[in-house]
Protein backbone atom coordinates (compact mmCIF):
# COMPACT_ATOMS: atom_id res chain seq x y z
CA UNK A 1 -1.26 -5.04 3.09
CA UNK A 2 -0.97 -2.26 5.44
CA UNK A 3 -3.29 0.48 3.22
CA UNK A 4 -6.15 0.84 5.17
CA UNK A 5 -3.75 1.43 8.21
CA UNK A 6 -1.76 3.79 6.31
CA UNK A 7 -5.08 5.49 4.93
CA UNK A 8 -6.85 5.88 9.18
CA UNK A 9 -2.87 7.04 10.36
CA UNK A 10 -2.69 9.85 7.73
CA UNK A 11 -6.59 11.12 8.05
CA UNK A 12 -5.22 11.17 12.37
CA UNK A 13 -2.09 13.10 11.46
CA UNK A 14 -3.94 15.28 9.16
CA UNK A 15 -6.10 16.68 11.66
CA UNK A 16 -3.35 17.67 14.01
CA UNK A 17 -1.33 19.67 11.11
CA UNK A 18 -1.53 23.63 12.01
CA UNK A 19 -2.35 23.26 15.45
CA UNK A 20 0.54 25.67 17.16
CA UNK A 21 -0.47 23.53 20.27
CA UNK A 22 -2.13 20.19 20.88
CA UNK A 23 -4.50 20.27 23.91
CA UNK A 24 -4.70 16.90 26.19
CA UNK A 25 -8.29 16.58 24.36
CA UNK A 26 -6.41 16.75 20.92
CA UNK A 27 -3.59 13.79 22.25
CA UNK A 28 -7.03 11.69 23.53
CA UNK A 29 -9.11 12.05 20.14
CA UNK A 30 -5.53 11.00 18.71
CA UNK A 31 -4.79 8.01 20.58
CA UNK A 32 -8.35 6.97 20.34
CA UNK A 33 -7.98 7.20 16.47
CA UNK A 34 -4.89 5.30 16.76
CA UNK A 35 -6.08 2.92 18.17
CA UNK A 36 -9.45 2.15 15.83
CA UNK A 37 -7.02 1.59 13.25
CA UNK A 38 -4.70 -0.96 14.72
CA UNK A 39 -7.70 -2.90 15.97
CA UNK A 40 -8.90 -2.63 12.27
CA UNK A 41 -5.55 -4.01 10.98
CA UNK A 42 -5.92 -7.39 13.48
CA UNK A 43 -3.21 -6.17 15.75
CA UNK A 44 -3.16 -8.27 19.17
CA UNK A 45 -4.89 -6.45 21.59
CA UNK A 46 -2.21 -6.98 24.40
CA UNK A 47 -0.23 -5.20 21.68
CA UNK A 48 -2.91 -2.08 21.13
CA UNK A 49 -2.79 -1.11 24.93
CA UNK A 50 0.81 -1.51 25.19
CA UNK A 51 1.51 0.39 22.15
CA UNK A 52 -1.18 3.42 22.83
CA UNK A 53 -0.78 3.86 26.44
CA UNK A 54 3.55 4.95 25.41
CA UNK A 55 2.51 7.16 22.92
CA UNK A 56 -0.10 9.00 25.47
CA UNK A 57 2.40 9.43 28.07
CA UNK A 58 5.08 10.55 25.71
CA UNK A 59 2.71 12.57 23.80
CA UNK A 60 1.75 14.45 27.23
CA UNK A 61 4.77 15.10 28.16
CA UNK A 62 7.43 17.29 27.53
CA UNK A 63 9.29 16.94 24.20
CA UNK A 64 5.63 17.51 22.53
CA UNK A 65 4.37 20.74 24.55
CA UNK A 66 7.91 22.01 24.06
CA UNK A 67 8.50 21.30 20.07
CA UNK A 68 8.18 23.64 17.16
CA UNK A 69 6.03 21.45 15.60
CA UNK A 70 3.49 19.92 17.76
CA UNK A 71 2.22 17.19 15.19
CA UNK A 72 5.59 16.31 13.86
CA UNK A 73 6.30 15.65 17.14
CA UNK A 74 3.73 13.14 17.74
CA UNK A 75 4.52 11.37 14.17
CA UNK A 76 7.60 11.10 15.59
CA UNK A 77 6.60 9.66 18.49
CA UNK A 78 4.20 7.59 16.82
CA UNK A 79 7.10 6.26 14.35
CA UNK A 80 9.54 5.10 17.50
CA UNK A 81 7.08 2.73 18.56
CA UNK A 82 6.19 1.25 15.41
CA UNK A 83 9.38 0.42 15.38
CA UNK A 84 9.61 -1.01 19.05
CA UNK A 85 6.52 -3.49 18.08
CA UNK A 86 8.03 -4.67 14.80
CA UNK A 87 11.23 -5.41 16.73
CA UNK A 88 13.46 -2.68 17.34
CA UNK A 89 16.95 -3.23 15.35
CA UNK A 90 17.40 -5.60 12.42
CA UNK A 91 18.16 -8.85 12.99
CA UNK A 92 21.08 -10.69 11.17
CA UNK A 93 21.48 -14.13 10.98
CA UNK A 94 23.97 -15.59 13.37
CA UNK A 95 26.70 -17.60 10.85
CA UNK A 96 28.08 -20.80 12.67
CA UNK A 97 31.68 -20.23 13.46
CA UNK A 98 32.70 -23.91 11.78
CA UNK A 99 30.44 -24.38 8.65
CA UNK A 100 27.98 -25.03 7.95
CA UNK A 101 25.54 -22.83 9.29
CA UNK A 102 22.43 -24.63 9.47
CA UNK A 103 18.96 -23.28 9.67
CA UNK A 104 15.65 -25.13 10.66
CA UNK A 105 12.47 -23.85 8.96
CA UNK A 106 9.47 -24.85 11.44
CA UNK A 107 5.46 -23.56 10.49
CA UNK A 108 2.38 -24.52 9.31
CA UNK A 109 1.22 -26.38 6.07
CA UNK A 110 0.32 -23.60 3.71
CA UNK A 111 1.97 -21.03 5.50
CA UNK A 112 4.80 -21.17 2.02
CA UNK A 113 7.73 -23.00 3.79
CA UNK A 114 8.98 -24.55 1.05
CA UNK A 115 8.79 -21.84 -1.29
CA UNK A 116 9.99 -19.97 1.40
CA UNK A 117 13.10 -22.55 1.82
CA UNK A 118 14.09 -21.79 -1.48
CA UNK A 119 14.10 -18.02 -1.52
CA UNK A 120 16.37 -17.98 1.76
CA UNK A 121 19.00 -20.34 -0.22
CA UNK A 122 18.81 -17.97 -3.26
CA UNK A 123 19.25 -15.00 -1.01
CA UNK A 124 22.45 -16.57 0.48
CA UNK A 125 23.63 -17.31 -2.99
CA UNK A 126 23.53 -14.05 -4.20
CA UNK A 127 25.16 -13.13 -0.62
CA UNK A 128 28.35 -15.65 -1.21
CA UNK A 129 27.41 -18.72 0.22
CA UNK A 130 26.81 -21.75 -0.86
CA UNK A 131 23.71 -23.14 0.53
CA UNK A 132 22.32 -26.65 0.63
CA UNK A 133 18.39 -27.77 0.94
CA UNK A 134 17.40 -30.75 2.36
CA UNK A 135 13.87 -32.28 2.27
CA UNK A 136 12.81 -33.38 5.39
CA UNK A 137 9.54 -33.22 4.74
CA UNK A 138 8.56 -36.51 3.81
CA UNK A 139 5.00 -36.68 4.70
CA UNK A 140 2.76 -34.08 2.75
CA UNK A 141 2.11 -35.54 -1.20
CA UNK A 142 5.15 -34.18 -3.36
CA UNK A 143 6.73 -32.20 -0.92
CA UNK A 144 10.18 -33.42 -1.81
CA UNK A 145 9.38 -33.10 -6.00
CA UNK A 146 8.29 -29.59 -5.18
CA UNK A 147 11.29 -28.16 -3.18
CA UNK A 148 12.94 -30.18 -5.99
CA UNK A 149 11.50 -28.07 -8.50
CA UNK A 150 12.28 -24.82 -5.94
CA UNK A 151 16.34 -25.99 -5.61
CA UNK A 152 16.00 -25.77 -9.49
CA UNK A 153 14.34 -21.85 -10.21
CA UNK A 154 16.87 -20.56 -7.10
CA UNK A 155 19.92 -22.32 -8.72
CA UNK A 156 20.69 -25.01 -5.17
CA UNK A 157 20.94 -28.58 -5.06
CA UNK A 158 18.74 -30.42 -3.21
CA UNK A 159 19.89 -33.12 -0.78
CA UNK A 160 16.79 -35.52 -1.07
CA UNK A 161 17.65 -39.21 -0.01
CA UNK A 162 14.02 -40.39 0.37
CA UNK A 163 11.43 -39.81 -2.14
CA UNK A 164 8.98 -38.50 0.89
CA UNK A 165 4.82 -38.92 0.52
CA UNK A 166 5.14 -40.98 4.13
CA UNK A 167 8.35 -42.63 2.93
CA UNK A 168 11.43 -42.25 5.22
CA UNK A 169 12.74 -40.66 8.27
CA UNK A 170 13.03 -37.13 8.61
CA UNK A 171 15.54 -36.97 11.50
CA UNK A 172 18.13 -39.69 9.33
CA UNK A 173 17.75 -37.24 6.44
CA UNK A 174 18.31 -34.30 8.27
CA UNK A 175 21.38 -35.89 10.04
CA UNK A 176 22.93 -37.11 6.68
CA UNK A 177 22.63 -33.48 5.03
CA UNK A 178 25.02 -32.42 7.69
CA UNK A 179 27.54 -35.13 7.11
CA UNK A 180 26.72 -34.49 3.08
CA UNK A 181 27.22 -30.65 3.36
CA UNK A 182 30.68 -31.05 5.27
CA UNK A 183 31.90 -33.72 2.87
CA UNK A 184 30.94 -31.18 -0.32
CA UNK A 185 31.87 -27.86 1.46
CA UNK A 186 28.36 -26.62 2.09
CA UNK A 187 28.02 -23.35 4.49
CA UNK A 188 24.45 -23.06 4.66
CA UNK A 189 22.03 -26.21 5.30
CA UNK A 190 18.42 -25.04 5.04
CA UNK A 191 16.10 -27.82 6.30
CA UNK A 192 12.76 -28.27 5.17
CA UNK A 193 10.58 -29.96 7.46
CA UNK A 194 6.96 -31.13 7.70
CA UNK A 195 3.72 -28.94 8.37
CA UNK A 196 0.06 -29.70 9.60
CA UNK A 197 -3.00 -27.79 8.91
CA UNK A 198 -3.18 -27.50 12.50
CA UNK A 199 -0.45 -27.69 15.41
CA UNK A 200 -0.98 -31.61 17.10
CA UNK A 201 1.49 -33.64 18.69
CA UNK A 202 3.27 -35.82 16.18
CA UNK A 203 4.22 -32.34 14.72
CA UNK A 204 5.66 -31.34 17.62
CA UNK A 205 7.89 -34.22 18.44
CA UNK A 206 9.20 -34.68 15.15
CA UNK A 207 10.46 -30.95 14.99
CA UNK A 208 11.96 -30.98 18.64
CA UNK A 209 13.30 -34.35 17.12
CA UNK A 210 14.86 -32.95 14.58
CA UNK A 211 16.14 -29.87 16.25
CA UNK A 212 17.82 -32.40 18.51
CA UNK A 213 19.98 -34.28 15.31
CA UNK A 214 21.11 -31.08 13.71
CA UNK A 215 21.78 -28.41 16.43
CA UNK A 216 20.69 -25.89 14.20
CA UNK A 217 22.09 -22.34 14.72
CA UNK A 218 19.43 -20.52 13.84
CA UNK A 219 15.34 -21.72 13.88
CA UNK A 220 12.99 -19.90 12.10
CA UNK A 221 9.25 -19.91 12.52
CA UNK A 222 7.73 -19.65 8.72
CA UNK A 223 4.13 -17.23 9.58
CA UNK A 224 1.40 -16.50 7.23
CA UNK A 225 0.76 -12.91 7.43
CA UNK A 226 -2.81 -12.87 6.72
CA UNK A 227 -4.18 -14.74 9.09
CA UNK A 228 -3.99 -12.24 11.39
CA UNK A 229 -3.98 -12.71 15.41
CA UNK A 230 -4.39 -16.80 14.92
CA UNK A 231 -0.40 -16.28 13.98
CA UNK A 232 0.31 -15.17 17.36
CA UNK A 233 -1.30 -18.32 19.07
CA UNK A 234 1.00 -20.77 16.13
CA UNK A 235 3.78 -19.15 17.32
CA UNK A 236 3.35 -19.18 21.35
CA UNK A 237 2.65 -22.88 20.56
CA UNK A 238 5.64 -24.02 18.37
CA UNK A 239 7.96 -21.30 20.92
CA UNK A 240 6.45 -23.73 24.37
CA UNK A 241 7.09 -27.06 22.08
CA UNK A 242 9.95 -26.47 19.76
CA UNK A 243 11.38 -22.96 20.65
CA UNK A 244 12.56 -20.56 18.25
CA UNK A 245 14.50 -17.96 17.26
CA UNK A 246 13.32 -15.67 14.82
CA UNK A 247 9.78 -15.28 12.47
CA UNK A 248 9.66 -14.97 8.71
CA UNK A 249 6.60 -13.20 7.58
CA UNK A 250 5.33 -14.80 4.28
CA UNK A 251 2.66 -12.95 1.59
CA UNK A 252 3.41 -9.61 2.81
CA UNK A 253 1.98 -8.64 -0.68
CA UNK A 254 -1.45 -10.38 0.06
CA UNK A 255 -4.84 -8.14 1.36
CA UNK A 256 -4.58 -8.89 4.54
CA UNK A 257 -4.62 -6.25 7.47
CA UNK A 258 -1.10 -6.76 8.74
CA UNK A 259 -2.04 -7.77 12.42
CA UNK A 260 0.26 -10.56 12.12
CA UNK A 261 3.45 -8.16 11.19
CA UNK A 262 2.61 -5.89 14.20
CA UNK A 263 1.96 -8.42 16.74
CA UNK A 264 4.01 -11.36 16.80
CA UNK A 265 7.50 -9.68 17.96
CA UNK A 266 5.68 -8.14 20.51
CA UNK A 267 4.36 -11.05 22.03
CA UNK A 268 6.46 -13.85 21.23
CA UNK A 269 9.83 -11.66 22.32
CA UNK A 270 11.36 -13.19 19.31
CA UNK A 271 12.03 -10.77 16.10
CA UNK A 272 11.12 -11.16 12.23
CA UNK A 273 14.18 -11.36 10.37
CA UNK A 274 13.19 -12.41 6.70
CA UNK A 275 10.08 -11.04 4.80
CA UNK A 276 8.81 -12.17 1.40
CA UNK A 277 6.32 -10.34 -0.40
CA UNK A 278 6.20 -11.86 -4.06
CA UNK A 279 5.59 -15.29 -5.86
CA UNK A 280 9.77 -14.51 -7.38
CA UNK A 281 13.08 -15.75 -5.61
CA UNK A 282 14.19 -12.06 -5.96
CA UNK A 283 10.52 -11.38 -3.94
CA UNK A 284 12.55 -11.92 -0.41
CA UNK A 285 14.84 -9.83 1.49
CA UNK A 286 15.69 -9.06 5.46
CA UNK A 287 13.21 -7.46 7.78
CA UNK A 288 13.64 -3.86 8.79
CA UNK A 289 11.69 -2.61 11.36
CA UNK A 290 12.17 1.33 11.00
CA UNK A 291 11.62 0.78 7.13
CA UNK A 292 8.20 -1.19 7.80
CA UNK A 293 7.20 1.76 10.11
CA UNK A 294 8.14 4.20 7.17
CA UNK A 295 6.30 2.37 5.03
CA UNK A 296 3.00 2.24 7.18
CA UNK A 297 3.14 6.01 8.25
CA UNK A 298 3.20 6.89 4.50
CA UNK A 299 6.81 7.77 4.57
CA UNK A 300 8.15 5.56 1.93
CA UNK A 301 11.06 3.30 2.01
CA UNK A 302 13.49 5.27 0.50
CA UNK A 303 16.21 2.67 1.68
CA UNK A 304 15.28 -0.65 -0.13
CA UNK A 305 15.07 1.13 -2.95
CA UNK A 306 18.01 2.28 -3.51
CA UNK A 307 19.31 -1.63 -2.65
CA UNK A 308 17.18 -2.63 -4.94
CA UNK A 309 18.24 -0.01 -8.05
CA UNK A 310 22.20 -1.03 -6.83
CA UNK A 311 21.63 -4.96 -7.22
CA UNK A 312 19.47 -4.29 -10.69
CA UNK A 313 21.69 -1.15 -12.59
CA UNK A 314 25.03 -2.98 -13.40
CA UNK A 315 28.19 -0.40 -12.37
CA UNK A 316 30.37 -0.78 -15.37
CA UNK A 317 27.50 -0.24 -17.56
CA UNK A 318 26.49 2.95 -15.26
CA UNK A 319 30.04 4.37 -15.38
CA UNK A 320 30.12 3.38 -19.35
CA UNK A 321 27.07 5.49 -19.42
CA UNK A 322 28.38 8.43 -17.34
CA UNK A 323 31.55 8.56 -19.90
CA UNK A 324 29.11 8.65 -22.90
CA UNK A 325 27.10 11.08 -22.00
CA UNK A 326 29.58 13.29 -20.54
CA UNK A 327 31.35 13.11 -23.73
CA UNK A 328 29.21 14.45 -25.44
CA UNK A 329 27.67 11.95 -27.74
CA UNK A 330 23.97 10.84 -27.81
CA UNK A 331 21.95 8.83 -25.62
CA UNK A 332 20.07 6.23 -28.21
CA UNK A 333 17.48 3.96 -27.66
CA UNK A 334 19.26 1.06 -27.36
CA UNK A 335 20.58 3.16 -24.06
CA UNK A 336 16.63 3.45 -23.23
CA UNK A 337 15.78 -0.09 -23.88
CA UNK A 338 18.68 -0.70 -21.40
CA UNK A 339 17.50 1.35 -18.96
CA UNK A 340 13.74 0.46 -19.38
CA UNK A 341 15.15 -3.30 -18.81
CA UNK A 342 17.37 -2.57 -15.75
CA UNK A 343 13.90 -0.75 -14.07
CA UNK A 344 11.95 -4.22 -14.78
CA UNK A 345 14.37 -6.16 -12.93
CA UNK A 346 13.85 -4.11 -9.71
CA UNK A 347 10.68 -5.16 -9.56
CA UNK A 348 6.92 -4.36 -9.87
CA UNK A 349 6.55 -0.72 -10.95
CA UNK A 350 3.84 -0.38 -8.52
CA UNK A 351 6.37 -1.40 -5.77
CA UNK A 352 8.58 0.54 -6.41
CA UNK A 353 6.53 3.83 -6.68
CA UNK A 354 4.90 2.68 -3.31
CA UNK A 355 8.38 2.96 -1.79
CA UNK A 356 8.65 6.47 -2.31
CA UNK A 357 7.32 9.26 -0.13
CA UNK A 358 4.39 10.88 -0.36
CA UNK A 359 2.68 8.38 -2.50
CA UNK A 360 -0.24 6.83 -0.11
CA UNK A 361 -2.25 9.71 -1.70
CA UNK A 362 -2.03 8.20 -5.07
CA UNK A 363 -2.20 4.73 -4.13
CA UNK A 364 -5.31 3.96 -6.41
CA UNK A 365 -3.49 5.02 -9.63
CA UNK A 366 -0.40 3.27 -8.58
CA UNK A 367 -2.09 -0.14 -8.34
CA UNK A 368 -3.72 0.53 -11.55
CA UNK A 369 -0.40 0.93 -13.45
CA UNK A 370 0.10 -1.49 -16.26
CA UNK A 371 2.76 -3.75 -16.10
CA UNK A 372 3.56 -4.85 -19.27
CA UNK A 373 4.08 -1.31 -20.71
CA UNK A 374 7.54 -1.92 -19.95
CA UNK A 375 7.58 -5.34 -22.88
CA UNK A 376 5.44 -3.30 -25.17
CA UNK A 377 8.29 -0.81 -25.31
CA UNK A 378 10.84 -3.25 -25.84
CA UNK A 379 9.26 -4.69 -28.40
CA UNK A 380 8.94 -1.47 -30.29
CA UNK A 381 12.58 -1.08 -30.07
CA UNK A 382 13.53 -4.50 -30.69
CA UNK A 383 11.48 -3.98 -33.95
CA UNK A 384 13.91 -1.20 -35.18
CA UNK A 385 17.12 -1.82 -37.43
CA UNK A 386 20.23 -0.59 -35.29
CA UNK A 387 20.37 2.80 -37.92
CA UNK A 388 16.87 3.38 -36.52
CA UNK A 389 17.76 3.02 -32.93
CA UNK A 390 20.94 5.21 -33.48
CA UNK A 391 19.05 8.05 -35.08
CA UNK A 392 15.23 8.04 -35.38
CA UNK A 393 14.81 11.14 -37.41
CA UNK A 394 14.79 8.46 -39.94
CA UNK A 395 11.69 7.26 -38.47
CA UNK A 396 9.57 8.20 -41.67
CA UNK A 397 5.61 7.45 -42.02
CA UNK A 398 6.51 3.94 -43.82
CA UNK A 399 9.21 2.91 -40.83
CA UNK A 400 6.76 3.52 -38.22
CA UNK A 401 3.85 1.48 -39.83
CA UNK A 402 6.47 -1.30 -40.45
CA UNK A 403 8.03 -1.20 -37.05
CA UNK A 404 4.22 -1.04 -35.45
CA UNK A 405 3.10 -4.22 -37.66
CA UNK A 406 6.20 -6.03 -36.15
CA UNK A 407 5.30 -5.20 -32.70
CA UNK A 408 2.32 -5.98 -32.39
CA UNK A 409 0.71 -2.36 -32.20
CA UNK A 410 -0.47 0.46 -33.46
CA UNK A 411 1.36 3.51 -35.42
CA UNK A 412 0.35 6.21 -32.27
CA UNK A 413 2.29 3.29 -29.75
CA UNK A 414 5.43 4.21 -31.49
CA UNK A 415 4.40 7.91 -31.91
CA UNK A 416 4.07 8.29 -28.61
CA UNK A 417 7.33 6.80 -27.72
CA UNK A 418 9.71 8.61 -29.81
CA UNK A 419 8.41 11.66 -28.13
CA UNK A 420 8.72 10.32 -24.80
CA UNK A 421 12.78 9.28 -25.60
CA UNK A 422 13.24 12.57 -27.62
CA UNK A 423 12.35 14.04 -23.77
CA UNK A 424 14.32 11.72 -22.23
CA UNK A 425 17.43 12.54 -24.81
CA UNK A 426 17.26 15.97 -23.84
CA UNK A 427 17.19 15.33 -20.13
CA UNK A 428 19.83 12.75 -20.30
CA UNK A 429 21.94 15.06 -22.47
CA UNK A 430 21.66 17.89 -20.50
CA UNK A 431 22.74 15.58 -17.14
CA UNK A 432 25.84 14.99 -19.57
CA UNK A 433 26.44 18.85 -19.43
CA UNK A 434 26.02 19.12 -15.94
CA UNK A 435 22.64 20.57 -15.92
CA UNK A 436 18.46 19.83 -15.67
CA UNK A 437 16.35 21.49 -18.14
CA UNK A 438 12.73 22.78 -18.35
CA UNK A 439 13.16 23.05 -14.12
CA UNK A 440 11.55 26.48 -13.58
CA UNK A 441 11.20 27.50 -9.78
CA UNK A 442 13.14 24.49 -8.01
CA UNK A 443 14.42 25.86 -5.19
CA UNK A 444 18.52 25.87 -5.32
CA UNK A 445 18.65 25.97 -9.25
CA UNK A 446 20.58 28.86 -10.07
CA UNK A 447 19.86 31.37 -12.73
CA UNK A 448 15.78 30.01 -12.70
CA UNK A 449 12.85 31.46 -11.17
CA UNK A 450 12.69 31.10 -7.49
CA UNK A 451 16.29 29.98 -7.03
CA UNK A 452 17.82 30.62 -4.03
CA UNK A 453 21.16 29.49 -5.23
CA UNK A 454 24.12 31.54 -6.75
CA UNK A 455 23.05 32.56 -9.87
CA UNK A 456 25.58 31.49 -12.78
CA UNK A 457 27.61 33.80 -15.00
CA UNK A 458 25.82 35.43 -18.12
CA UNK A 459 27.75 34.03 -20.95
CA UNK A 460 29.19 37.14 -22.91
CA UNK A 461 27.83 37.77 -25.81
CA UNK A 462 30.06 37.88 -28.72
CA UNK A 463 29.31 41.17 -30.95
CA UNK A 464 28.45 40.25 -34.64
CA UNK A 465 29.37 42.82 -37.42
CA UNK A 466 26.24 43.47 -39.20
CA UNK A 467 28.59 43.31 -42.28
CA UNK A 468 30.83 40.60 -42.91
CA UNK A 469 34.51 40.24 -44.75
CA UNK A 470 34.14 39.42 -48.20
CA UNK A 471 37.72 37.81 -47.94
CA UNK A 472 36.28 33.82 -47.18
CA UNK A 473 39.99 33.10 -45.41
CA UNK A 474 39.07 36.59 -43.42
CA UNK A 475 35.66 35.33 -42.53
CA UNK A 476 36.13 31.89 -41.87
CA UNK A 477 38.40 32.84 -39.38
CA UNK A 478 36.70 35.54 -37.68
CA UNK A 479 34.07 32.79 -37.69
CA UNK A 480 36.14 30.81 -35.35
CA UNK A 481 37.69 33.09 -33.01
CA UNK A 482 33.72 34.08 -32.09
CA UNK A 483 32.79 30.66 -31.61
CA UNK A 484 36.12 29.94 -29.37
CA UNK A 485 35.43 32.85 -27.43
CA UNK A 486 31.76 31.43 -26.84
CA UNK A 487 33.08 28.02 -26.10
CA UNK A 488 35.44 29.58 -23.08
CA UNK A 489 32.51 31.62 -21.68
CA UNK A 490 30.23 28.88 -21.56
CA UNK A 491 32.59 26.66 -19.87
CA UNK A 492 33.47 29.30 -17.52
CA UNK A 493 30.06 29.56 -16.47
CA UNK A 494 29.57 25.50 -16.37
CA UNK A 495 32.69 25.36 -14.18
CA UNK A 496 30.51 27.61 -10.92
CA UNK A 497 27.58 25.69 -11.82
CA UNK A 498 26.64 23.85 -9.00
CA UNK A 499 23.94 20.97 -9.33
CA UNK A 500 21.80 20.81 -6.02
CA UNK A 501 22.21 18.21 -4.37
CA UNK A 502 18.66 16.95 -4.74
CA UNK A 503 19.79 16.07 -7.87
CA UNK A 504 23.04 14.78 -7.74
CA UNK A 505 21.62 11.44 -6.63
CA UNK A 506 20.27 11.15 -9.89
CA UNK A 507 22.83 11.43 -11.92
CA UNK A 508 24.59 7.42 -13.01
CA UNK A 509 27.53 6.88 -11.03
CA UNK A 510 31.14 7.75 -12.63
């Protein structure tokens, strides 16, 4: 959503990079570029002014003139009020004191309310609770069959008393899931309620109805985010009518320009607290302001995705992992398949190499990537017999064609993966030892070219006789006393290796 905003902010920044000192001309030509591109994304331009005329002052004052880094300074700068016009802090959901907590979902039809509806009550689920959904949206044609259907994928019931399509009262039903949630120990009622394809009057009134019979403790605006600034008149309307107390941004994965992300918690006061970005349950999480900001300035989002690799990689299997390779024995392909299936459930690969840093550059070949490479190698696999999995030097010419006919593809598919796992075995083995191969000139490795660490003992080598015992007893033994005395030096020398700590974060969890 945000990529041609990311793509003007990085040509801006570029410019200023190397400057030893940034001239009031430079900050102007700056904010002027900064400003282009939030007009370009649809940002309110209340919300422009506001958001250009702080960094200008701050960016001609001291703590740029007097910083090492003149540009960095400004990103900085730049960064900080992203965040202040996405919100500031995150914003939690306030938790009734007396269950249940009950939450009123207010927007637009088409803005994804109900879908929305159901992603909140999985995203409680998997928090603890047990959330209820109640359709009170009885007028739009299978409203209450499709959040239904919704309760269903995200694994709630459905409190649905009238079968809707202009049949019933929304404010009885909404007053009878309380009673209903009490009586069945409920803690979260999510309430569905009616949209229009345009705000009128009869919307209004039934949602400050409604509001009235439930006391909800927290009301949440539903916003499309691509339709730009029109979100920020929806929302001043339903905040005179109904009031409100937080916004959740819907099809954050959609083309749009983002105006609607940048501007609403500026001028509406009130903050975005959920975001989805995906057509899955999974596809929802809370908003973060200074992770948005990260994400727009190229900067990655570092954060959510380490959340997102802890709720996918399962910690027994992890620390089952750890023991296995650190004992020594191999890592198979059933241990890749595993791996290859944990990755899939954190997502889109293209999401999740769009969360890293650096990797706005490359955003064309990211959003090329093809995402069912991930089932093609599972399927390769899955076509194995466990021997083959266990040890595929047994992979002859015969295997291969067999195991490619029952996959689905071709011979050079299943070429080409062996020799990407017989690179991964050797990585993942050498992680078991303690160490990264084949990592020439990383700063901190020691013993490697351009290492600045402590470089690790030489192992002593063990002096061979060029001429050795005929006794076999004799030899045998003098056989093993050399390959003790290598076994003691190497671990000696594994026991002041010191992995950087760069990599430590890669290594599974023990």
């Amino acid at each position: 959503m945000f990529s041609t905003l990311q793509d003007r902010l990085s040509a801006t920044f570029k410019n200023l990079r190397g400057k030893g000192r940034l001239s009031e001309s430079d900050i102007d030509e700056t904010c002027r570029e900064i400003r282009i591109a939030l007009l370009e994304a649809d940002v309110a331009l209340p919300v422009v002014r506001g958001f250009v005329a702080r960094v200008k002052e701050r960016a001609l004052g001291a703590e740029v003139s007097r910083a090492l880094n003149p540009a960095q300074q400004v990103i900085k700068i730049v960064n900080e009020e992203l965040v202040g016009i996405l919100g500031g802090e995150t914003r939690r959901v306030r938790l009734a004191k007396n269950p249940p907590t009950v939450i009123m979902l207010l927007g637009l039809q088409g803005a994804g309310k109900t879908t929305l509806a159901g992603k909140l009550a999985h995203w409680f689920r998997e928090q603890g609770h047990a959330p209820l959904l109640v359709a009170a949206d009885l007028q739009r044609p299978n409203a209450v069959g499709q959040l239904q259907i919704i309760g269903e994928r995200a694994g709630v019931p459905v409190f649905a008393p009238q079968p809707g399509n202009g049949v019933g009262d929304p404010v009885v039903v909404s007053r009878g899931a309380i009673a209903h949630a009490r009586t069945k120990l409920f803690d979260v009622v999510i309430v569905d309620t009616a949209g229009r394809l345009a705000i009128d009057e009869e919307l209004m009134t039934q949602a400050a109805d409604i509001r009235a019979a439930v006391a909800p403790d927290e009301v949440l605006l539903v916003v499309d985010a691509m339709i730009g600034q029109d979100s920020v008149v929806t929302a001043e309307a339903f905040g005179e009518r109904v009031g409100f107390d937080g916004v959740v941004l819907t099809k954050l994965d959609g083309d749009a320009r983002g105006g609607a992300a940048l501007s609403i918690a500026s001028v509406t006061g009130k903050p975005v607290m959920f975001a989805s970005n995906g057509e899955k349950m999974e596809d929802f999480d809370v908003f973060h302001p200074e992770r948005m900001a990260s994400r727009i300035l190229g900067m990655g989002d570092v954060l959510t995705l380490i959340e997102s690799a802890e709720r996918a990689f399962d910690q027994d299997e992890a620390a089952a992992m750890a023991a296995k390779l650190s004992s020594g024995q191999d890592f198979t392909l059933d241990d890749f398949l595993s791996q290859m299936q944990a990755l899939k459930k954190m997502g889109s690969l293209s999401k999740l190499l769009g969360m890293l840093p650096g990797m706005g550059d490359m955003r064309e070949q990211i959003e090329n990537i093809d995402e069912r490479e991930v089932d093609r190698v599972a399927a390769i696999i899955q076509s194995m017999t466990p021997a083959e999995r266990a040890d595929p030097k047994i992979l002859n010419g015969s295997r291969r064609a067999r195991i490619a006919k029952g996959s689905g593809s071709q011979v050079s598919d299943v070429n080409g993966l062996i020799e990407r796992f017989g690179e991964a075995r050797k990585m993942m083995a050498s992680m078991g030892r303690g160490g990264i191969p084949g990592m020439p000139g990383m700063p901190g490795m020691p013993g490697m070219p351009g290492g600045r660490g402590k470089p690790a003992k030489q192992v002593k080598q063990v002096k061979r006789t060029k001429r050795s015992s005929g006794n076999p007893a004799k030899r045998a033994a003098l056989e093993q006393a050399a390959s003790l005395q290598q076994t003691e030096a190497a671990e000696a020398a594994l026991a002041d290796f010191e992995l950087p700590d760069a990599f430590k974060g890669l290594l599974p969890p023990t």
